[in-house]
Protein backbone atom coordinates (compact mmCIF):
# COMPACT_ATOMS: atom_id res chain seq x y z
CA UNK A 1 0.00 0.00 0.00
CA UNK A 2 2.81 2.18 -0.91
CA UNK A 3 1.49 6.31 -1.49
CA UNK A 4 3.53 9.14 -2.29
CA UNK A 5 4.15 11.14 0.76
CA UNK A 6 4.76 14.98 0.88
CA UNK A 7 8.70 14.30 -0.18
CA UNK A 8 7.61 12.39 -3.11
CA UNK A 9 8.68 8.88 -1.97
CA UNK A 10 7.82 5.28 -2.12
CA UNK A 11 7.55 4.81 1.50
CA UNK A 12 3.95 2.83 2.60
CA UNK A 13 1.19 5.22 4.14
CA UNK A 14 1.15 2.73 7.10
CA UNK A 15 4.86 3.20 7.98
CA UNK A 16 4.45 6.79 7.50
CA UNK A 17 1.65 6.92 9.93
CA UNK A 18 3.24 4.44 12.13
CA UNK A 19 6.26 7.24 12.24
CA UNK A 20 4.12 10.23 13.64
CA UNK A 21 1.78 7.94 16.20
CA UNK A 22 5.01 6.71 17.84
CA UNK A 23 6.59 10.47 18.26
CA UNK A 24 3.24 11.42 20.19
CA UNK A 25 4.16 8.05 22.23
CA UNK A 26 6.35 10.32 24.74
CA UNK A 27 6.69 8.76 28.04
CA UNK A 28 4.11 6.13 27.65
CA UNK A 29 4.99 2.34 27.21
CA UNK A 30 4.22 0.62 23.79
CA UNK A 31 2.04 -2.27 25.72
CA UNK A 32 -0.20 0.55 27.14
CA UNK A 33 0.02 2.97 24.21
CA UNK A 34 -1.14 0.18 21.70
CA UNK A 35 -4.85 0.48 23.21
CA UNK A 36 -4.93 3.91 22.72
CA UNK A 37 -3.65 3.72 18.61
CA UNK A 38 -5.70 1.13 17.89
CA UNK A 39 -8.91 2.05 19.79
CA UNK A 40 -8.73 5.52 17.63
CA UNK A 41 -8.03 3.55 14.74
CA UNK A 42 -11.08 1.26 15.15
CA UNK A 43 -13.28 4.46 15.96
CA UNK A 44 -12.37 5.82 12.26
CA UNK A 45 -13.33 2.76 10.62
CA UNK A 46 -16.92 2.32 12.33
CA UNK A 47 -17.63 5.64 11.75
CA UNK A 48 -16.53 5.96 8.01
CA UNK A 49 -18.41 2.45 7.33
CA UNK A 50 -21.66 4.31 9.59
CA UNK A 51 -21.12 7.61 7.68
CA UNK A 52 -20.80 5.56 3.89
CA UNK A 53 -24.51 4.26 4.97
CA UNK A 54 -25.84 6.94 6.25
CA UNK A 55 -25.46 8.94 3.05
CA UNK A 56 -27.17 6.46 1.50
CA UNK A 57 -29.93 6.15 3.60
CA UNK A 58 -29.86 10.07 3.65
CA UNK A 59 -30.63 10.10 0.00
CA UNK A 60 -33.88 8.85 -0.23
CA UNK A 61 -32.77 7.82 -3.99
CA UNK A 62 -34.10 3.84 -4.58
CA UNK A 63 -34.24 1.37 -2.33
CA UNK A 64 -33.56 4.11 0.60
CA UNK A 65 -36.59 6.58 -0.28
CA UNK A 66 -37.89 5.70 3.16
CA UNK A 67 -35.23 5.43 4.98
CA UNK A 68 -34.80 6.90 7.80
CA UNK A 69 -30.82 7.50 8.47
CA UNK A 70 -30.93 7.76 12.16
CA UNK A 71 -33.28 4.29 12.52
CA UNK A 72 -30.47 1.40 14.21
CA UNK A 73 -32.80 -1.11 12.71
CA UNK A 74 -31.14 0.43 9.16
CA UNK A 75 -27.66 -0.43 10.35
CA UNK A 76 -28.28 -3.62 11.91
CA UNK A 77 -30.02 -5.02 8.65
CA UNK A 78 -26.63 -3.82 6.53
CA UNK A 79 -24.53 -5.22 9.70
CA UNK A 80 -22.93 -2.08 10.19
CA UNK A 81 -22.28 -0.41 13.86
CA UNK A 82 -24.41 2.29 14.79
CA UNK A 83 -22.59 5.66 15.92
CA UNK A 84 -24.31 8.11 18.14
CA UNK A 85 -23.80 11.42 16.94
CA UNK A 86 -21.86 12.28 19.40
CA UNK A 87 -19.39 9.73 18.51
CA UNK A 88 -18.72 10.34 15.06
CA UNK A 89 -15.75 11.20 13.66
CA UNK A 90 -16.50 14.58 12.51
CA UNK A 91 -17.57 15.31 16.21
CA UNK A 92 -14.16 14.03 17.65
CA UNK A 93 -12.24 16.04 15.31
CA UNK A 94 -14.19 19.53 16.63
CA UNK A 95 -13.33 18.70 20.15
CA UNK A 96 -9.94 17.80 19.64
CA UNK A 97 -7.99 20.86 20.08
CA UNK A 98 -10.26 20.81 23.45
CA UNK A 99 -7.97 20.20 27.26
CA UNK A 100 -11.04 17.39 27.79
CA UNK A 101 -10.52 15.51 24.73
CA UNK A 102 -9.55 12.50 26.16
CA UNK A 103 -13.00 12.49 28.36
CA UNK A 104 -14.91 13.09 24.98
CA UNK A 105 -13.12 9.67 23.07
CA UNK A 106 -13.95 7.71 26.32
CA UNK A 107 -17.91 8.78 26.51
CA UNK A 108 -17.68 8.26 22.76
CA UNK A 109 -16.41 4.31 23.37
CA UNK A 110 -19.23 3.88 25.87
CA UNK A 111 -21.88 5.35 23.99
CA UNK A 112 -20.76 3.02 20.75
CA UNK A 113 -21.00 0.15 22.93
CA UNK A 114 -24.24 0.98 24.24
CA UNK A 115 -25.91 1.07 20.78
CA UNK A 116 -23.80 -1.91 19.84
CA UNK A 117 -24.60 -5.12 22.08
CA UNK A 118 -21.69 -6.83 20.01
CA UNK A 119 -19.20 -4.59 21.03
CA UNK A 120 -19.95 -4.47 24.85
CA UNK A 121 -16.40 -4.59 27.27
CA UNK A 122 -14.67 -4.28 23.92
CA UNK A 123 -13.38 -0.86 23.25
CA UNK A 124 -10.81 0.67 25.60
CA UNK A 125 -11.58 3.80 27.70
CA UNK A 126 -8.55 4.93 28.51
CA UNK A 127 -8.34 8.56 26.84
CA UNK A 128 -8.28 10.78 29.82
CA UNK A 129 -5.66 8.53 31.82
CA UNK A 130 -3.17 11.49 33.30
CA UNK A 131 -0.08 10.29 31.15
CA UNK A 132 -1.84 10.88 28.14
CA UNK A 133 -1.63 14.15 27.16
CA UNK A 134 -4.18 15.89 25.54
CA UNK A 135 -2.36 17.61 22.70
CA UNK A 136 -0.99 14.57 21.56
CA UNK A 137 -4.30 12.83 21.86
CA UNK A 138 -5.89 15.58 19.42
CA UNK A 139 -2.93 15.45 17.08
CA UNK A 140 -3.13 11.55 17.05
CA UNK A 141 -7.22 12.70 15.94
CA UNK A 142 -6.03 14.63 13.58
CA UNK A 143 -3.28 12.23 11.99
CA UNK A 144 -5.73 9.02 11.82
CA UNK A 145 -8.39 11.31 10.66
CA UNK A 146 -6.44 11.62 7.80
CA UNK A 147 -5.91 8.00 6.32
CA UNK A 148 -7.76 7.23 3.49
CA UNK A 149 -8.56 10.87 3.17
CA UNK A 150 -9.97 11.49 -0.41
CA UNK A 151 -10.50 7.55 -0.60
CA UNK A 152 -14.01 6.34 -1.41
CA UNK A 153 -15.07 5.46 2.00
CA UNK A 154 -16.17 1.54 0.84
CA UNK A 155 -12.19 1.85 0.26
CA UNK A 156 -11.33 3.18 3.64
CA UNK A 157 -11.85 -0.27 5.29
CA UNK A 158 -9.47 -1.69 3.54
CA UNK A 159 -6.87 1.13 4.15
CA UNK A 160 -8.22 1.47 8.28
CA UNK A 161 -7.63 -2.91 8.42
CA UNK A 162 -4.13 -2.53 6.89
CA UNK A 163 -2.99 0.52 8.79
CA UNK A 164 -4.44 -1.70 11.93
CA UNK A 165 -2.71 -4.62 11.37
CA UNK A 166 0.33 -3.19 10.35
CA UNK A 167 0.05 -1.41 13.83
CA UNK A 168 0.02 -4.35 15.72
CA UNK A 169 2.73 -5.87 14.36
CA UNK A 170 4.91 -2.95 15.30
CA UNK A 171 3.64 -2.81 18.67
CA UNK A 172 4.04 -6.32 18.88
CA UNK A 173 8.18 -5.50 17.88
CA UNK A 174 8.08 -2.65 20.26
CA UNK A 175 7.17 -4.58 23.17
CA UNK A 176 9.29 -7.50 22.42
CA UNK A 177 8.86 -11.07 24.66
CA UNK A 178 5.36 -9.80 25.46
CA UNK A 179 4.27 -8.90 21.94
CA UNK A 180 4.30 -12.15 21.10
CA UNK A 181 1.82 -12.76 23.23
CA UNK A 182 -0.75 -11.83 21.09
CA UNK A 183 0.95 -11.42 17.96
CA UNK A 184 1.88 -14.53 15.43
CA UNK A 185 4.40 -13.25 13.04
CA UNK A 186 3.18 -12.32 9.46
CA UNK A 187 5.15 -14.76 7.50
CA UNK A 188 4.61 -17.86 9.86
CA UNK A 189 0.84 -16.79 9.16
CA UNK A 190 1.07 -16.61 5.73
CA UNK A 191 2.77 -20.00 5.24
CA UNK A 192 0.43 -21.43 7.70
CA UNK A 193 -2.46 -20.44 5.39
CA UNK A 194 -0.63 -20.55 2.07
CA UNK A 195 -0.18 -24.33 3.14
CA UNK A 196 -4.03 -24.91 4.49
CA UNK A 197 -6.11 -22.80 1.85
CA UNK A 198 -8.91 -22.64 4.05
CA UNK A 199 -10.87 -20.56 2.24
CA UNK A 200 -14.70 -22.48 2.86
CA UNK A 201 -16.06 -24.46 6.15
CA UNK A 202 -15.11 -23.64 9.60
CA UNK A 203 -11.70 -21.89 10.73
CA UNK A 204 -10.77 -22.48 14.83
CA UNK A 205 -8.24 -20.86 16.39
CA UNK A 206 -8.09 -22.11 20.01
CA UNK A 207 -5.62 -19.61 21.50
CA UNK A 208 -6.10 -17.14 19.31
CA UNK A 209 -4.28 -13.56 20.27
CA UNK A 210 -5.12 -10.62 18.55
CA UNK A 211 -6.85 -12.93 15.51
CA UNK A 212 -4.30 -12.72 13.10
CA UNK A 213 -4.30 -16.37 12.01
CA UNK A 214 -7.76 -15.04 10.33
CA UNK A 215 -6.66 -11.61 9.48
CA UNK A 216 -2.90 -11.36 8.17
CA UNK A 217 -3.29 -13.49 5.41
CA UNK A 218 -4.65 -10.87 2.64
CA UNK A 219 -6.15 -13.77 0.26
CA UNK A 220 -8.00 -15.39 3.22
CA UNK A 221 -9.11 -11.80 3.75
CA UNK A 222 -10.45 -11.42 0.18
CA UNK A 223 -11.93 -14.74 -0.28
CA UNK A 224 -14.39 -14.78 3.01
CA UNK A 225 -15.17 -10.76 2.77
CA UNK A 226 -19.14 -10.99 1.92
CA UNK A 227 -19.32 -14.61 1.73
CA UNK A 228 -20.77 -15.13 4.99
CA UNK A 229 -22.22 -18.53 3.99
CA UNK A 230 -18.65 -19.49 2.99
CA UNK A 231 -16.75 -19.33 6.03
CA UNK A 232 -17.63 -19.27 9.58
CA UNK A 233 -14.69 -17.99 12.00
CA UNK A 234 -14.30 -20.05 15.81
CA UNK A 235 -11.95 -18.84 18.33
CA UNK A 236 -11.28 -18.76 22.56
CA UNK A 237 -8.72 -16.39 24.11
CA UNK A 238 -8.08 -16.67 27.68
CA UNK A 239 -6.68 -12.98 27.78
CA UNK A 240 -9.33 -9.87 28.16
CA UNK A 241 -7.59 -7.42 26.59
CA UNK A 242 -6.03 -9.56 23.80
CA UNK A 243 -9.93 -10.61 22.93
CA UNK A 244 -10.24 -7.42 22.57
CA UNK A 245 -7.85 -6.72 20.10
CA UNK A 246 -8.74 -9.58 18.26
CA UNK A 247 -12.66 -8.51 18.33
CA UNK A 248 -11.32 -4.97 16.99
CA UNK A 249 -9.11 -6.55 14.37
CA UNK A 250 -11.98 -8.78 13.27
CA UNK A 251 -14.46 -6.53 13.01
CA UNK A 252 -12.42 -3.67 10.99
CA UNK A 253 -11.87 -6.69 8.43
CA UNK A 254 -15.29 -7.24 8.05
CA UNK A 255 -14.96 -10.53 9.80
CA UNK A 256 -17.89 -12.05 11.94
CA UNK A 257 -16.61 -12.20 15.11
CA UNK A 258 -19.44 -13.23 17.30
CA UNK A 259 -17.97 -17.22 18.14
CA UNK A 260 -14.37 -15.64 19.01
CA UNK A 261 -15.00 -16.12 23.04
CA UNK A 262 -13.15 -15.05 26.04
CA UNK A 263 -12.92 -16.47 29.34
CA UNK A 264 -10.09 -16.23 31.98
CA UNK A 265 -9.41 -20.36 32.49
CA UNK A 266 -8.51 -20.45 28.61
CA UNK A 267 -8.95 -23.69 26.27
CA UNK A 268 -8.66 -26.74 28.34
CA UNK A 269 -10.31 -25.88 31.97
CA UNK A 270 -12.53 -24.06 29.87
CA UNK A 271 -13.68 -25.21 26.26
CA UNK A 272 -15.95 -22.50 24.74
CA UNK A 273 -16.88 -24.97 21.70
CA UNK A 274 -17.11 -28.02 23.32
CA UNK A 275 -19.07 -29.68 20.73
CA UNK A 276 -17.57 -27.51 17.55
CA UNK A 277 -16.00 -30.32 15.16
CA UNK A 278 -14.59 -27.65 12.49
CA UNK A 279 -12.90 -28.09 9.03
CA UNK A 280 -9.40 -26.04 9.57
CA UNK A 281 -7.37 -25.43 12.77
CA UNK A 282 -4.63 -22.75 12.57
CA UNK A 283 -3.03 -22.05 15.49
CA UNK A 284 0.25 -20.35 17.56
CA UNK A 285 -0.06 -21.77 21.24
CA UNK A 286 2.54 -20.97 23.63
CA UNK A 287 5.69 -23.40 24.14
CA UNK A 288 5.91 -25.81 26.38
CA UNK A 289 3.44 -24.72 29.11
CA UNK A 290 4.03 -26.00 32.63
CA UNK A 291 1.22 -24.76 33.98
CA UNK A 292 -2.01 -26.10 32.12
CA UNK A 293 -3.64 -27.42 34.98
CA UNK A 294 -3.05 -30.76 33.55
CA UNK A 295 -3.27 -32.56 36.68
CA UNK A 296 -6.78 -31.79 36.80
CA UNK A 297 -7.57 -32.96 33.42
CA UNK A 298 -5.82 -36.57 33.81
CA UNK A 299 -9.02 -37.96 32.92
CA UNK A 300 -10.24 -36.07 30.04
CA UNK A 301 -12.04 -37.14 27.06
CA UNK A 302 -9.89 -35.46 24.55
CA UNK A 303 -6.77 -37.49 25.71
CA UNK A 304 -7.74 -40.35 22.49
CA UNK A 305 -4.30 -40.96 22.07
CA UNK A 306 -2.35 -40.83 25.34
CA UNK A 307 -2.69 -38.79 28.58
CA UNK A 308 -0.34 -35.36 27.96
CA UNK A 309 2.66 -34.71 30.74
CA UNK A 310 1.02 -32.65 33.70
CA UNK A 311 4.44 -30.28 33.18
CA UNK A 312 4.55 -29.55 29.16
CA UNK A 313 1.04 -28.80 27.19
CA UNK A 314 2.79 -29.32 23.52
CA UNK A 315 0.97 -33.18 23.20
CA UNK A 316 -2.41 -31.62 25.26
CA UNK A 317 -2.37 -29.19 22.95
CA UNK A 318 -2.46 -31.55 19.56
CA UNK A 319 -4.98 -33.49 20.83
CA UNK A 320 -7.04 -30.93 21.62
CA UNK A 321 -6.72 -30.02 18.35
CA UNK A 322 -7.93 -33.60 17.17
CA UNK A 323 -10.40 -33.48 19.18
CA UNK A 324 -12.48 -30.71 17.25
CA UNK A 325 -11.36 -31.63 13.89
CA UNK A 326 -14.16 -32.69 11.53
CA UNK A 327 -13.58 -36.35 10.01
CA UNK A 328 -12.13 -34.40 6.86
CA UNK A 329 -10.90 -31.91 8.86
CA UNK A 330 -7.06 -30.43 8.78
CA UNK A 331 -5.19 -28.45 10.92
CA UNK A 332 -1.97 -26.47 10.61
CA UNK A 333 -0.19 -25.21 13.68
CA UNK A 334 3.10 -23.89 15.42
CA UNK A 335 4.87 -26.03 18.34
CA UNK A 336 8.34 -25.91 20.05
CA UNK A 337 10.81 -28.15 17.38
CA UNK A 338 11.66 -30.62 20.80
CA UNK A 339 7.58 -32.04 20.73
CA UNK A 340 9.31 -33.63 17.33
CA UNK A 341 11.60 -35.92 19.46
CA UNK A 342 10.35 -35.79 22.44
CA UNK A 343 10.02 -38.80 24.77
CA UNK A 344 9.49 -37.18 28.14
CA UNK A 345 6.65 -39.10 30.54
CA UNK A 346 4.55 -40.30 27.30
CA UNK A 347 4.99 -37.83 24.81
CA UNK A 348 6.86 -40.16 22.17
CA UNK A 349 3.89 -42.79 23.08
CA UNK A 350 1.62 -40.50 22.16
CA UNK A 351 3.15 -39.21 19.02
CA UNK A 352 3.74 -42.80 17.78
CA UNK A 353 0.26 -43.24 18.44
CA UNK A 354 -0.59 -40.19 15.95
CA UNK A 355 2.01 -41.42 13.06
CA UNK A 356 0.10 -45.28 13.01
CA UNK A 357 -3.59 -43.46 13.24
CA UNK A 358 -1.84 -41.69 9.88
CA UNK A 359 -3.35 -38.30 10.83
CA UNK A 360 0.20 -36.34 10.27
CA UNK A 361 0.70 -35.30 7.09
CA UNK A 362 3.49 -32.69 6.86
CA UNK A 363 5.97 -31.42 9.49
CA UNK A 364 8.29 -28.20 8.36
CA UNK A 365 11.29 -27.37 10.56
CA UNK A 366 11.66 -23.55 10.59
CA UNK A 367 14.48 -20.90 10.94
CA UNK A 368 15.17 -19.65 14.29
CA UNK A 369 14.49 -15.86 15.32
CA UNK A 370 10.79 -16.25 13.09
CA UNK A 371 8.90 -15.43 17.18
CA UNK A 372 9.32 -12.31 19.27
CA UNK A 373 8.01 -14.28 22.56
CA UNK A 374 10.82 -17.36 22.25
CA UNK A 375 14.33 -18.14 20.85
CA UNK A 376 13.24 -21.65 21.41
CA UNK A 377 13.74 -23.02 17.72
CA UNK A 378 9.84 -23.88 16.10
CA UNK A 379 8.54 -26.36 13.68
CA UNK A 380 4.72 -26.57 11.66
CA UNK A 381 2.55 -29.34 12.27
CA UNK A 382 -0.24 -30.34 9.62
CA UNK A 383 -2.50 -33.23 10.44
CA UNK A 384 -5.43 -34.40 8.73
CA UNK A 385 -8.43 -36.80 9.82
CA UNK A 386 -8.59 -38.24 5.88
CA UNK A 387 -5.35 -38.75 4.26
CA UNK A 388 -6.88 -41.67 2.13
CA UNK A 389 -9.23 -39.68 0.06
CA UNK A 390 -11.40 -37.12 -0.57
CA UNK A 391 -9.81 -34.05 -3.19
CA UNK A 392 -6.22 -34.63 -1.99
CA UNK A 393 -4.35 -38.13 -3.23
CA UNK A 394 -3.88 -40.92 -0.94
CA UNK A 395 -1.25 -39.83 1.54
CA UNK A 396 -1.92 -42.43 4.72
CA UNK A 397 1.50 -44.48 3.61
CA UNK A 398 3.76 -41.61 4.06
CA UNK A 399 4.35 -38.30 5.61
CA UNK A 400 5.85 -35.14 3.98
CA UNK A 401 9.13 -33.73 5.36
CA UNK A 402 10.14 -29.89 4.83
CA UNK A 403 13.52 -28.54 6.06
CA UNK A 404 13.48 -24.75 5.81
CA UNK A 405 15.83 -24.08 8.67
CA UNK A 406 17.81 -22.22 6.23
CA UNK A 407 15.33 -19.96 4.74
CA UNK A 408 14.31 -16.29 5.84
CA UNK A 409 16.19 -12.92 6.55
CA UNK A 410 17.01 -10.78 9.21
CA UNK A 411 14.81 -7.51 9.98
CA UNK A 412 16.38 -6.76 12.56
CA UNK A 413 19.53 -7.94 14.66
CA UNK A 414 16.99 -10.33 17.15
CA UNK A 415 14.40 -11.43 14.04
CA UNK A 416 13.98 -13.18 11.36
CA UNK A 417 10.92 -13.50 8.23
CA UNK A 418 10.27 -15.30 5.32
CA UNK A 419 9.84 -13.94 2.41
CA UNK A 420 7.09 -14.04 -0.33
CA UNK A 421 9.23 -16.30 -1.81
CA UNK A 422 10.16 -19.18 0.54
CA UNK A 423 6.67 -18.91 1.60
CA UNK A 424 5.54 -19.84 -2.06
CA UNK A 425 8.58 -22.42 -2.06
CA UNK A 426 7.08 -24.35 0.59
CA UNK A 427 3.59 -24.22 0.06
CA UNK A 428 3.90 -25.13 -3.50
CA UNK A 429 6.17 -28.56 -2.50
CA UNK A 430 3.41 -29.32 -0.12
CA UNK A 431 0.78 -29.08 -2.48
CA UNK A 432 2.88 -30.55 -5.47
CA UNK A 433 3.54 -34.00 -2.97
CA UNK A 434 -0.65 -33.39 -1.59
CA UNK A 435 -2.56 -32.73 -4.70
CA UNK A 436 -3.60 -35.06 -7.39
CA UNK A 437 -1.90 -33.98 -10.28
CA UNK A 438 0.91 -32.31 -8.38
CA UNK A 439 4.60 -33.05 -9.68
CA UNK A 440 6.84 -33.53 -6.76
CA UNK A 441 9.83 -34.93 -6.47
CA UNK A 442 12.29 -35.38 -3.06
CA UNK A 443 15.36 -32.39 -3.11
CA UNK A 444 17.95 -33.49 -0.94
CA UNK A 445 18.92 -31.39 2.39
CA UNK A 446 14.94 -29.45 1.76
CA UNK A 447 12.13 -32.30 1.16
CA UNK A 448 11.62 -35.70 1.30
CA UNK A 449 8.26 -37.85 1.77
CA UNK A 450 9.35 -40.83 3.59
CA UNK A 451 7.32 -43.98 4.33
CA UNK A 452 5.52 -44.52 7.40
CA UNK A 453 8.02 -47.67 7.15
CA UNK A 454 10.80 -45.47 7.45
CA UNK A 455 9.54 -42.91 10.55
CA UNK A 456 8.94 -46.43 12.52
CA UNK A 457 12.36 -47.22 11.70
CA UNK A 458 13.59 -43.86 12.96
CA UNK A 459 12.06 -44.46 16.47
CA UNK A 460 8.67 -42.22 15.05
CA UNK A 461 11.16 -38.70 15.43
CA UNK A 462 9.94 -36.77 13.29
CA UNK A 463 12.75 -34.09 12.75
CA UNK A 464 12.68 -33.32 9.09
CA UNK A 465 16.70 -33.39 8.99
CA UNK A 466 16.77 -37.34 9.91
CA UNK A 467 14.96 -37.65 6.19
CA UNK A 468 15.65 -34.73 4.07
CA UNK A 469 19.48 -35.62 3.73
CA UNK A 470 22.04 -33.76 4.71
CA UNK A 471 21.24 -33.88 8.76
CA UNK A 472 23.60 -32.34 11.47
CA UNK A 473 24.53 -34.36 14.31
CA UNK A 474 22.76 -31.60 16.38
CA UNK A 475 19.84 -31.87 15.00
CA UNK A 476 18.21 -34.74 17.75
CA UNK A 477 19.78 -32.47 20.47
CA UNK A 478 18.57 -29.21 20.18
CA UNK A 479 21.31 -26.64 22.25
CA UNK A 480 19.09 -23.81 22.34
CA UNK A 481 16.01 -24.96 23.46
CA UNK A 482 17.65 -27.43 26.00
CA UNK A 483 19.86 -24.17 27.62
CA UNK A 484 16.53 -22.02 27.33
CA UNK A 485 14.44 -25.22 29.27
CA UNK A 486 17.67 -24.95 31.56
CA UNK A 487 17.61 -21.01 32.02
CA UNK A 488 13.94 -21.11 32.42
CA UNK A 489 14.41 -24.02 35.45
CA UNK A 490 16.89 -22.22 37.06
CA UNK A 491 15.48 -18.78 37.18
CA UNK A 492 12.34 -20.50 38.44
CA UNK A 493 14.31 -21.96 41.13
CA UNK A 494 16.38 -19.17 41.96
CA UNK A 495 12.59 -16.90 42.27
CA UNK A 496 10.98 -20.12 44.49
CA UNK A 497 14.59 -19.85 46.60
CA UNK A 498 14.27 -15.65 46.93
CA UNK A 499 10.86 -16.15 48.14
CA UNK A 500 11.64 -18.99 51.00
CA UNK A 501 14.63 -16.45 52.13
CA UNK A 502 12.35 -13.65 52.52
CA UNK A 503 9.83 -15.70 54.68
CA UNK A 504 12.81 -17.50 56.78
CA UNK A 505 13.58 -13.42 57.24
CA UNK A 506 10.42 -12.37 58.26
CA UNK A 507 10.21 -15.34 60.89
CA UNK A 508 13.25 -14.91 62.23
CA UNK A 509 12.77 -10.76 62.93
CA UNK A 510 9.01 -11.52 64.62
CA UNK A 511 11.45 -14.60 66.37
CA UNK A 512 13.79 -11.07 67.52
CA UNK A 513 10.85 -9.03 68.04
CA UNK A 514 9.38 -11.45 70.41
CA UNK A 515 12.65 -11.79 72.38
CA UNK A 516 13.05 -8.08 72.69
């Protein structure tokens, strides 16, 4: 989306704007800030998409001779968001050179979610916080007020979702470890769905951030927009104000977001589709979770192939996956590269017991530095319920292998992306070894579809190295993730030990205080 600025160069509108948000930033952290950006950002696109409609309904031309443009019941039947008037963009911009600004964009959030049931404990109120200052808040106004200015506004969506999106990927950078909370990198998205194609049935994301797994992805963007019949989008966050995010991102995509559910226990104390079997799963969860609460779960249904460790959530995870895939269903996900080998309290009994029940289809081992959250190194998972037939060929004899550790570039000294064109790369082998008429062939040290024969042979690992060719001897034994696991321990240990001291300290000076 590359404009012309005033200087006459090539540099994207979004990076532009992304320039002159952050120097309003000031004092004010990039994890707080974001809510701010994005809330204002959100404003501007329900209002344009309100304003578009209303000037329809305003012209009494057609179907809209009777309208009547303040009528919600209008709105709601066009499944747009009805804005008060005092919430309207135009009205924002008058006040904004105002010391109560801030005030006016947070009675302008609750008065949008009062007309708007959907969007209730969505939108951030946090305008007239002390740290934000009140000129910068009207010159942010001012600044977002002007994207997609002289754009059609049926155009301005489109603008409003990229500028958003690109937004929270750079918050996401800003705030480093914790951005990756609730931000999946672009590329891994891309490839994810580039791989998939889920572009008709159901989509579930069970741990589902800011919802870029549905958003990022421009085609899937373009194929569901309208077609609500086509798609139908799933997801559970256990984080409040990541769900909101996501329900922001969503919505300024034009993306039904009404089965995208919150609640604090998250995905497996807590299913929010407990009976949703659904056609794709794309998904980021965190690595290696301790603390899943799996020792209250030993017993649960979705454990079909082998109760998960109570300390790591990478094999609870899978199956939980499994467990709402439709019998055709696929799923495509991200999980720490060790669940490939590991044999830790069950794990490589359950994974053999996923390679014989032929539901994995294709495992890609990625470059390091792809996540902002982990330097622990990452591999894809896809897994089907149907490998035998259906559109795709017969697959149940073999699994694909993808190596693509050496694939990507450096933004930045601490991260790494694929491009457009490994992503194409190794979607294209995928679908060349998956599809009918596809012409694939192994390439030594990248590819190789080896026999389920072969994996059994191998002890089920499924590290693509050990059958691509070309394998380090380091590849079984990853260093990096093993000294993270260590770090990780022994920080944990060291916090657990600082905590006993401080209570043997506080005895011991009531012990004094007593004696005294």
């Amino acid at each position: 989306m590359a404009k012309k600025n005033n200087n006459g160069t090539d540099e994207p509108l979004e990076k532009q704007l992304w320039k002159s948000a952050d120097k309003l930033r000031k004092n004010i952290d990039a994890a707080e800030y974001k809510h701010v950006v994005l809330g204002l950002i959100f404003l501007k696109y329900i209002s344009d998409a309100f304003e578009e409609l209303y000037d329809k309904l305003n012209s009494k031309e057609g179907e809209y001779e009777f309208a009547d443009p303040e009528d919600k019941e209008e709105y709601k039947a066009e499944n747009v968001f009805f804005v008060p008037s005092d919430a309207r963009w135009d009205f924002l911009l008058s006040k904004a050179k105002q010391p109560t600004i801030g005030k006016t964009v947070d009675e302008a959030m609750d008065a949008i979610e009062k007309e708007n049931p959907s969007l209730k404990g969505v939108l951030p109120k946090v305008y007239a916080r002390q740290n934000l200052d009140p000129t910068s808040l009207g010159e942010l106004i001012d600044m977002i007020g002007n994207i997609a200015l002289g754009d059609a506004k049926s155009r301005s969506a489109d603008v409003l979702g990229h500028v958003f999106e690109y937004f929270l990927g750079e918050f996401a950078l800003a705030e480093g470890k914790k951005g990756g909370q609730f931000y999946t990198p672009r590329s891994v998205v891309e490839l994810l769905i580039e791989m998939l194609e889920p572009y008709k049935g159901r989509v579930f994301d069970p741990c589902c951030g800011s919802g870029g797994m549905f958003v990022q992805s421009e085609k899937f963007v373009e194929e569901h927009k309208g077609k609500i019949n086509d798609i139908s989008i799933y997801g559970q966050e256990s984080n409040q104000t990541t769900w909101r995010l996501a329900k922001m991102n969503l919505a300024i995509r034009g993306i039904d977001s009404s089965q995208v559910k919150w609640n604090n226990e998250g995905s497996f104390l807590n299913n929010a589709h407990k009976d949703l079997k659904t056609d794709y799963i794309i998904a980021n969860p965190p690595f290696n979770v301790s603390d899943w609460s799996g020792d209250l779960l030993r017993k649960d249904g979705r454990w079909q192939f082998g109760t998960p460790p109570t300390g790591n959530a990478n094999y609870a995870w899978i199956q939980h996956f499994m467990y709402h895939l439709a019998p055709s269903g696929q799923a495509g996900f991200v999980l720490a590269k060790g669940s490939l080998t590991s044999k830790t309290s069950g794990e490589g009994e359950i994974r053999k017991n996923l390679i014989e029940e032929g539901l994995v289809d294709c495992i890609v081992n990625l470059p390091a530095k792809l996540f902002l959250n982990t330097q622990i190194p990452a591999s894809l998972w896809f897994m089907s319920r149907n490998r035998s037939n259906g559109k795709y060929r017969d697959r149940s004899k073999e699994i694909l292998f993808i190596d693509a550790r050496n694939m990507g570039h450096l933004i930045n000294r601490r991260t790494r992306e694929l491009s457009n064109e490994d992503i194409k790369l190794i979607s294209n082998t995928y679908h060349n070894w998956r599809n009918p008429d596809g012409d694939y062939e192994d390439v030594k040290g990248f590819c190789n579809a080896a026999s389920i024969e072969r994996v059994k042979e191998l002890d089920y690992v499924l590290t693509p190295g050990r059958y691509v060719g070309l394998a380090d001897e380091e590849d079984d034994f990853d260093f990096n993730e093993r000294f993270t696991s260590l770090k990780t321990e022994f920080e944990e240990q060291l916090k657990e030990e600082s905590v006993l001291n401080k209570r043997i300290a506080e005895n011991l000076a009531k012990i004094e205080l007593k004696d005294e």
